[in-house]
N, C-alpha and C. Protein backbone atom coordinates (compact mmCIF):
# COMPACT_ATOMS: atom_id res chain seq x y z
N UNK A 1 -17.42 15.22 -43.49
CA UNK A 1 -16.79 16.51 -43.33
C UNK A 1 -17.81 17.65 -43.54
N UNK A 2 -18.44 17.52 -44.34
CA UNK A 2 -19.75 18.58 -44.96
C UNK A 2 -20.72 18.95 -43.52
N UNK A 3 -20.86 17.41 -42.80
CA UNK A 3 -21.69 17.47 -42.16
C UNK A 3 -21.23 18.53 -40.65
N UNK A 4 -20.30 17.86 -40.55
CA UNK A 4 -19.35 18.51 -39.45
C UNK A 4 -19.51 20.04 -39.48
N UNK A 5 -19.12 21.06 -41.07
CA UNK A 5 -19.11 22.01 -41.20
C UNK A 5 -20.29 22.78 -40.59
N UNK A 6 -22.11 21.56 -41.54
CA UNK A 6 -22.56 22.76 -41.50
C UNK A 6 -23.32 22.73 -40.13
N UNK A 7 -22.88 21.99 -38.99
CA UNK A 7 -23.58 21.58 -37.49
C UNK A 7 -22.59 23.00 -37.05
N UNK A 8 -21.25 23.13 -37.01
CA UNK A 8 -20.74 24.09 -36.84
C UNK A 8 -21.27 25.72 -37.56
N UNK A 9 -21.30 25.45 -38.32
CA UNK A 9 -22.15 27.08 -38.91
C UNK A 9 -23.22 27.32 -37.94
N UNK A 10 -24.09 25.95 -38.26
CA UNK A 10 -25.42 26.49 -37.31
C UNK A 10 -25.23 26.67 -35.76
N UNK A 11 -24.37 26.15 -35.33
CA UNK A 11 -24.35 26.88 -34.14
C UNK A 11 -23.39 28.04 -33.83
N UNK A 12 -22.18 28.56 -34.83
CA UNK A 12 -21.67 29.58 -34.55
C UNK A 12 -22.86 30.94 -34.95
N UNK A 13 -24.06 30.98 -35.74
CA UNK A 13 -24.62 31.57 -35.88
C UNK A 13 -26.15 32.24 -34.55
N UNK A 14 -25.95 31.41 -33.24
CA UNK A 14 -26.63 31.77 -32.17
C UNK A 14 -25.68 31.60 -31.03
N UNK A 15 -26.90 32.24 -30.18
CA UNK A 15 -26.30 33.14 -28.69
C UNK A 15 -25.68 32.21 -27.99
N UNK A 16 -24.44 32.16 -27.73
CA UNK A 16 -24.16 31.32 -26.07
C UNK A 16 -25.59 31.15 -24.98
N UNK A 17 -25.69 30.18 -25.07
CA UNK A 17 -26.96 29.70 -24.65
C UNK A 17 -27.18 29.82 -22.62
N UNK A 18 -27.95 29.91 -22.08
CA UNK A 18 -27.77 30.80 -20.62
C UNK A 18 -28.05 29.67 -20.08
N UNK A 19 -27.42 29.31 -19.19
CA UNK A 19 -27.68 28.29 -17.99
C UNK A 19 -28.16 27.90 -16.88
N UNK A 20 -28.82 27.11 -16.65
CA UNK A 20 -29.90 26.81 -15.39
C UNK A 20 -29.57 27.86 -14.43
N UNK A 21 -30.31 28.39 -13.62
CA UNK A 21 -30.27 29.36 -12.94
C UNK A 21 -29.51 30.72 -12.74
N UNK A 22 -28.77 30.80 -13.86
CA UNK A 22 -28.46 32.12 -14.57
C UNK A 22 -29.43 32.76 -14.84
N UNK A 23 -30.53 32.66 -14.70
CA UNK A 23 -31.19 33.59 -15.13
C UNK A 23 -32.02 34.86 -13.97
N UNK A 24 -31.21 34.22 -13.35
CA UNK A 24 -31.60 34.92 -11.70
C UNK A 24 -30.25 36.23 -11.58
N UNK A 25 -29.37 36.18 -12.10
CA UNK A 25 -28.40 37.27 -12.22
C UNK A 25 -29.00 38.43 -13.15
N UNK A 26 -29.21 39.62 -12.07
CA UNK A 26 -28.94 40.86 -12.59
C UNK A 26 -27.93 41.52 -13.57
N UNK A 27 -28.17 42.34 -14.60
CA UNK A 27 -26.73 42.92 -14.96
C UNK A 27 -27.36 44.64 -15.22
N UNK A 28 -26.17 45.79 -14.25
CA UNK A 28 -26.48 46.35 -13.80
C UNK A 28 -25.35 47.46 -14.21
N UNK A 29 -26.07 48.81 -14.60
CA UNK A 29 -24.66 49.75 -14.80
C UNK A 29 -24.33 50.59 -13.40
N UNK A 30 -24.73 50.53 -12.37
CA UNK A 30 -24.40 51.25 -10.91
C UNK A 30 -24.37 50.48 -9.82
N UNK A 31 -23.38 50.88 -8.98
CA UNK A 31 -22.84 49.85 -7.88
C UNK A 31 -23.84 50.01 -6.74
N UNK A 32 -24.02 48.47 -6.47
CA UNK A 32 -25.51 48.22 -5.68
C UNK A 32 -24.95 48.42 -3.96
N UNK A 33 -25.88 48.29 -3.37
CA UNK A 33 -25.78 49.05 -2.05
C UNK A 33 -24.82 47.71 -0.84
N UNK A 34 -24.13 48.98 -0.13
CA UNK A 34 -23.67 47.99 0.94
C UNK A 34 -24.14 46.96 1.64
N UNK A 35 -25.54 46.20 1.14
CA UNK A 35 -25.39 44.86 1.85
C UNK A 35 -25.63 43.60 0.94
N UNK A 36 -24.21 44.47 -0.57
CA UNK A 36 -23.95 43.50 -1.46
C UNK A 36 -22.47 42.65 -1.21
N UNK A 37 -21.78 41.50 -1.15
CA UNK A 37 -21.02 41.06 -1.25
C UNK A 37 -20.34 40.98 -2.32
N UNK A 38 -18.57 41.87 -2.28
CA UNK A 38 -18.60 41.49 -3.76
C UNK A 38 -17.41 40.37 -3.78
N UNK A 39 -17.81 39.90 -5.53
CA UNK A 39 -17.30 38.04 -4.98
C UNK A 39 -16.00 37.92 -6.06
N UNK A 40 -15.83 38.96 -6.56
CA UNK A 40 -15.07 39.28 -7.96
C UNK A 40 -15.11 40.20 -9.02
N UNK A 41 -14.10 39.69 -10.00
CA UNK A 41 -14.53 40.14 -11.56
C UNK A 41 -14.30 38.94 -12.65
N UNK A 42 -15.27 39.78 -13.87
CA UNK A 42 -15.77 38.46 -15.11
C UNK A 42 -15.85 39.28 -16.06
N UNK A 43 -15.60 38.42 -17.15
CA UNK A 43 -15.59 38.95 -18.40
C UNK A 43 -16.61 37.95 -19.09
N UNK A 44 -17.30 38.34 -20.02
CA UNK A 44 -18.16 37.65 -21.07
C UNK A 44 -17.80 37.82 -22.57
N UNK A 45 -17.98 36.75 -23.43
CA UNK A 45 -17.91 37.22 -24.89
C UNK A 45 -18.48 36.24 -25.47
N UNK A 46 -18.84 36.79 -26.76
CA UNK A 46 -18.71 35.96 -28.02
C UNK A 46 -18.25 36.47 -29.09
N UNK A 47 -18.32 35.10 -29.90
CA UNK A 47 -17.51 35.52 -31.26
C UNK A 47 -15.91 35.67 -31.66
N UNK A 48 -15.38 35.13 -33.00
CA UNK A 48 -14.10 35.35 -32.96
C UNK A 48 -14.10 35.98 -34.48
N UNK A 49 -13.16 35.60 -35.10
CA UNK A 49 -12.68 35.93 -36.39
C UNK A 49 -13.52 34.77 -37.49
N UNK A 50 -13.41 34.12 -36.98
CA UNK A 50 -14.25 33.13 -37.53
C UNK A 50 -15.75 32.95 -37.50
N UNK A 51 -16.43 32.63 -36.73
CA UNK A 51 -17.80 32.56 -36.38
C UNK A 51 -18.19 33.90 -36.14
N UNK A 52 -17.42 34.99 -35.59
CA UNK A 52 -18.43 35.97 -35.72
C UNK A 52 -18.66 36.64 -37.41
N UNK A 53 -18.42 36.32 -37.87
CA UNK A 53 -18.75 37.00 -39.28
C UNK A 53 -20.38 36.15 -39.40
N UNK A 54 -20.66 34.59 -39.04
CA UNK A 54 -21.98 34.31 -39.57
C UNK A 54 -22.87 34.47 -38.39
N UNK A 55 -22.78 35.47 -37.41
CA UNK A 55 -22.98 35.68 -35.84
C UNK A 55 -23.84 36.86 -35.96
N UNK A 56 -25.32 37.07 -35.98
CA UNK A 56 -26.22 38.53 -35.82
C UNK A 56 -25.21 39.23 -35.17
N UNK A 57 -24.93 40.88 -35.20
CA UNK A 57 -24.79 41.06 -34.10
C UNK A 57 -25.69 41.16 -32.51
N UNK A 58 -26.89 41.24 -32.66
CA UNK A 58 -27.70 41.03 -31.71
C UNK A 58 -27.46 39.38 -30.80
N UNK A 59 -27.04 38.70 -31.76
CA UNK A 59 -26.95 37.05 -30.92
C UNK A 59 -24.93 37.19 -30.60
N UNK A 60 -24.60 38.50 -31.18
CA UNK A 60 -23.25 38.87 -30.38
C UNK A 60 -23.57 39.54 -28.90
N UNK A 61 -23.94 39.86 -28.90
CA UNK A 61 -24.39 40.68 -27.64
C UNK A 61 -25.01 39.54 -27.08
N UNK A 62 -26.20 39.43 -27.19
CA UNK A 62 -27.13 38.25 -25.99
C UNK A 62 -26.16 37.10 -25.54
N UNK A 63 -25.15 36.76 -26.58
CA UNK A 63 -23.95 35.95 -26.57
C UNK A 63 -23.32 35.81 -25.20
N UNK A 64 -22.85 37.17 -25.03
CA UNK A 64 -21.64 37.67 -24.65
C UNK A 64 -22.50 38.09 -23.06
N UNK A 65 -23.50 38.37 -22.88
CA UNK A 65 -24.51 38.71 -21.54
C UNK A 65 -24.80 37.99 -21.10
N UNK A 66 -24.97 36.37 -22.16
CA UNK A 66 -25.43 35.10 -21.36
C UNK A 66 -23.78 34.81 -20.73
N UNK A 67 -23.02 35.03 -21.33
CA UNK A 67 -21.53 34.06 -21.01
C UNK A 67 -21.25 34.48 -19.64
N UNK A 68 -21.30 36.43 -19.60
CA UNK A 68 -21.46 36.84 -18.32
C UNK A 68 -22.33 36.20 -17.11
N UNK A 69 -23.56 36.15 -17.45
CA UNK A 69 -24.63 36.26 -16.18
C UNK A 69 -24.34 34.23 -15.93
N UNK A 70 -23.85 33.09 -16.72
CA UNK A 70 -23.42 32.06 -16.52
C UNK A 70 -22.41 31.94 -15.70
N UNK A 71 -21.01 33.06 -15.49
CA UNK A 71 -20.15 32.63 -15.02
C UNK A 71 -20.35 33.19 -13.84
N UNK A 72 -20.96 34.59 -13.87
CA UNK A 72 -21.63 35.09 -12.31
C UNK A 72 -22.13 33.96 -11.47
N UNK A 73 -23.18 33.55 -12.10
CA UNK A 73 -23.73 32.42 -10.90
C UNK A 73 -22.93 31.42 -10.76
N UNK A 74 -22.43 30.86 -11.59
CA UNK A 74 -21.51 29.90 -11.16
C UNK A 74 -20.36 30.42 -9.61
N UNK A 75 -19.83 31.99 -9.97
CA UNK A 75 -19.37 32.08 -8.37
C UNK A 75 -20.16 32.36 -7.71
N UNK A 76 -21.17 32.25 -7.68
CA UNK A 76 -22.44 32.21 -6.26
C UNK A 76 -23.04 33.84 -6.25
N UNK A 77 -22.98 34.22 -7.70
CA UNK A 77 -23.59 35.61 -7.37
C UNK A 77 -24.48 35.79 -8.21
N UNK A 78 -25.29 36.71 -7.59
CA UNK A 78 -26.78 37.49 -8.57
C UNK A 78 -27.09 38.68 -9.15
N UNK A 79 -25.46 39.03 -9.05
CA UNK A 79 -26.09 40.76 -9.67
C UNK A 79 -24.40 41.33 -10.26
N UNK A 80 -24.34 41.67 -11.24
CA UNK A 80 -23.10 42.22 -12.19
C UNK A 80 -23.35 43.25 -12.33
N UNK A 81 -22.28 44.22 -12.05
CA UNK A 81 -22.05 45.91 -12.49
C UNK A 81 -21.30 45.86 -13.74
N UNK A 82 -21.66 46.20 -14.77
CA UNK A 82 -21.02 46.10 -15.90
C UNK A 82 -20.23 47.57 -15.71
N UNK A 83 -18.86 47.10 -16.29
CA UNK A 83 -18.08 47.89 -15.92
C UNK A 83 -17.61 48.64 -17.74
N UNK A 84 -17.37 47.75 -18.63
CA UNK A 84 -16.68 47.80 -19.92
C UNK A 84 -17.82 46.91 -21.32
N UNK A 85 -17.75 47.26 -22.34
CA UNK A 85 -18.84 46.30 -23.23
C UNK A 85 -18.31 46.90 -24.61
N UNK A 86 -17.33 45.79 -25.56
CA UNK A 86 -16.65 46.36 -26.50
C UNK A 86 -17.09 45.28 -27.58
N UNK A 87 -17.26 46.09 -28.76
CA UNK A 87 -17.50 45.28 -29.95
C UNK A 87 -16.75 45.11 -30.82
N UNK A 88 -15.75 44.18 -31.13
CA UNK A 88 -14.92 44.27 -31.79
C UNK A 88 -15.00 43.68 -33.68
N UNK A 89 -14.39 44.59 -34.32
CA UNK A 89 -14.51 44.54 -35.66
C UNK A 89 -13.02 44.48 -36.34
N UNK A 90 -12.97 42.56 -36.69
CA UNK A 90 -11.64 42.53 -37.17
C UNK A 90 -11.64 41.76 -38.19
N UNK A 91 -11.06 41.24 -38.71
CA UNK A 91 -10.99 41.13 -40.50
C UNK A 91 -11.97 39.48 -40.05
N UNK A 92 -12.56 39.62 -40.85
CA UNK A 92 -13.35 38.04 -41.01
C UNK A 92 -13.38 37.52 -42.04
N UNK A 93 -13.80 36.39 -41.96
CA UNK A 93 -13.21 35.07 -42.90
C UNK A 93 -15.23 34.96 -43.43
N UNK A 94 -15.76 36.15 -43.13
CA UNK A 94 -17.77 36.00 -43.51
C UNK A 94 -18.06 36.36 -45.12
N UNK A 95 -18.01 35.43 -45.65
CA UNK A 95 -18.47 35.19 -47.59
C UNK A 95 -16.99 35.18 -48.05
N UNK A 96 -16.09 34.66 -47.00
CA UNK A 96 -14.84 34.74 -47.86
C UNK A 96 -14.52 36.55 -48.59
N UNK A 97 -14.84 37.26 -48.16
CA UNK A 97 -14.74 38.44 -48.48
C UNK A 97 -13.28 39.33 -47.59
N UNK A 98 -12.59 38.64 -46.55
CA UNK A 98 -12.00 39.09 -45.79
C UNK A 98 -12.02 40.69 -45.23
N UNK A 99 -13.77 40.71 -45.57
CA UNK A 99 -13.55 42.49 -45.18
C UNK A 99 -13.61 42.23 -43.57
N UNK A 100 -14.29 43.27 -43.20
CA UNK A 100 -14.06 43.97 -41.51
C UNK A 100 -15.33 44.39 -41.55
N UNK A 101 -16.20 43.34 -40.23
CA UNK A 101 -17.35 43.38 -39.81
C UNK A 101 -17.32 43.60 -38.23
N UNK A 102 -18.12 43.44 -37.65
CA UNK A 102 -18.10 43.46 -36.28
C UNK A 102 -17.86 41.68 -35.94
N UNK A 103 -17.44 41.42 -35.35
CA UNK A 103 -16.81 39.48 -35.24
C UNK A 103 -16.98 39.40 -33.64
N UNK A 104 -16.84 40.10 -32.88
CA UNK A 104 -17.17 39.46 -31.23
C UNK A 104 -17.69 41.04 -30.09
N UNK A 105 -17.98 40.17 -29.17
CA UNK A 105 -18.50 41.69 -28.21
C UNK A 105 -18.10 40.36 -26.92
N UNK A 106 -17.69 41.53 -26.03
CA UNK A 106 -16.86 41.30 -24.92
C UNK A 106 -17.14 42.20 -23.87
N UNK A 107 -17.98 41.98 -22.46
CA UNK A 107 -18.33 42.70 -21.50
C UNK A 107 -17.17 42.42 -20.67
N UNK A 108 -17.11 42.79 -19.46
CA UNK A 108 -16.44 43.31 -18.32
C UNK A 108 -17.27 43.48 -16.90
N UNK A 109 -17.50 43.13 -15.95
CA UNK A 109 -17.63 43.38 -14.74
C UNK A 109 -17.57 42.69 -14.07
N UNK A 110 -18.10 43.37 -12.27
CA UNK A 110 -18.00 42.83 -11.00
C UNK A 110 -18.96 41.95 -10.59
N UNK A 111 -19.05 41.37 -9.63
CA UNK A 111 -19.70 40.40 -9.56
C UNK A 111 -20.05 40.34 -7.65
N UNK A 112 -21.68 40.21 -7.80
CA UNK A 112 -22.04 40.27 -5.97
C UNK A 112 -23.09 39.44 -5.86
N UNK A 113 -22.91 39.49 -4.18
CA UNK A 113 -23.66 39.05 -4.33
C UNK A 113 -24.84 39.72 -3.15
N UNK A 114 -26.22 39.54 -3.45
CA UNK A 114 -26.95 40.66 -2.55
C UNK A 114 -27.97 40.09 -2.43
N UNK A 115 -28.40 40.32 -1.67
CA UNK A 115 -30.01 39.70 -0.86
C UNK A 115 -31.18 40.29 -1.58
N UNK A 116 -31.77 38.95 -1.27
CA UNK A 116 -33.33 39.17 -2.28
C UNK A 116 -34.39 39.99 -1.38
């Protein structure tokens, strides 16, 4: 059981990890030019009530950008207009203290796709 716990700590404490050729997705705050296809919308996050309390917020964010630019390519696209990017701070379960830290970050956008 111990062991279980602390394999879980250590990985609620880093980034959603980015996936083979995700790394070819743009993420972008202005809408790219008409001979982009657009293929959707996506949301990214990390972190909950739980794990984000032992979660940097910096590996909340990189988290939450990898989860994005992963699910982009997965629908066949290379470039995200971030539309929304919220950090949320709700009671956490981090030193057993039940105070109110920042616990997850959650992007928002579109998704295209556009020629190299």
């Amino acid at each position: 059981m111990l062991v279980c716990f602390a394999g879980l700590a250590l990985t609620a404490c880093s980034a959603n990890s980015l996936n083979y050729g995700a790394e070819q997705v743009r993420v972008m705050t202005s809408e790219p030019g008409k001979e982009c296809s657009y293929l959707g919308d996506i949301t990214g996050s990390q972190g909950n009530f739980f794990t984000g309390g032992w979660t940097s917020n910096s590996n909340l964010e990189t988290g939450a950008r990898n989860d994005l630019k992963n699910k982009a390519y997965k629908m066949g696209g290379n470039t995200v207009v971030l539309l929304t990017q919220r950090a949320g701070q709700t009671g956490s379960s981090w030193h057993g203290s039940g105070s109110s830290k920042q616990t997850n970050v959650t992007l928002s956008g579109n998704v295209y796709r556009c020629p190299r």
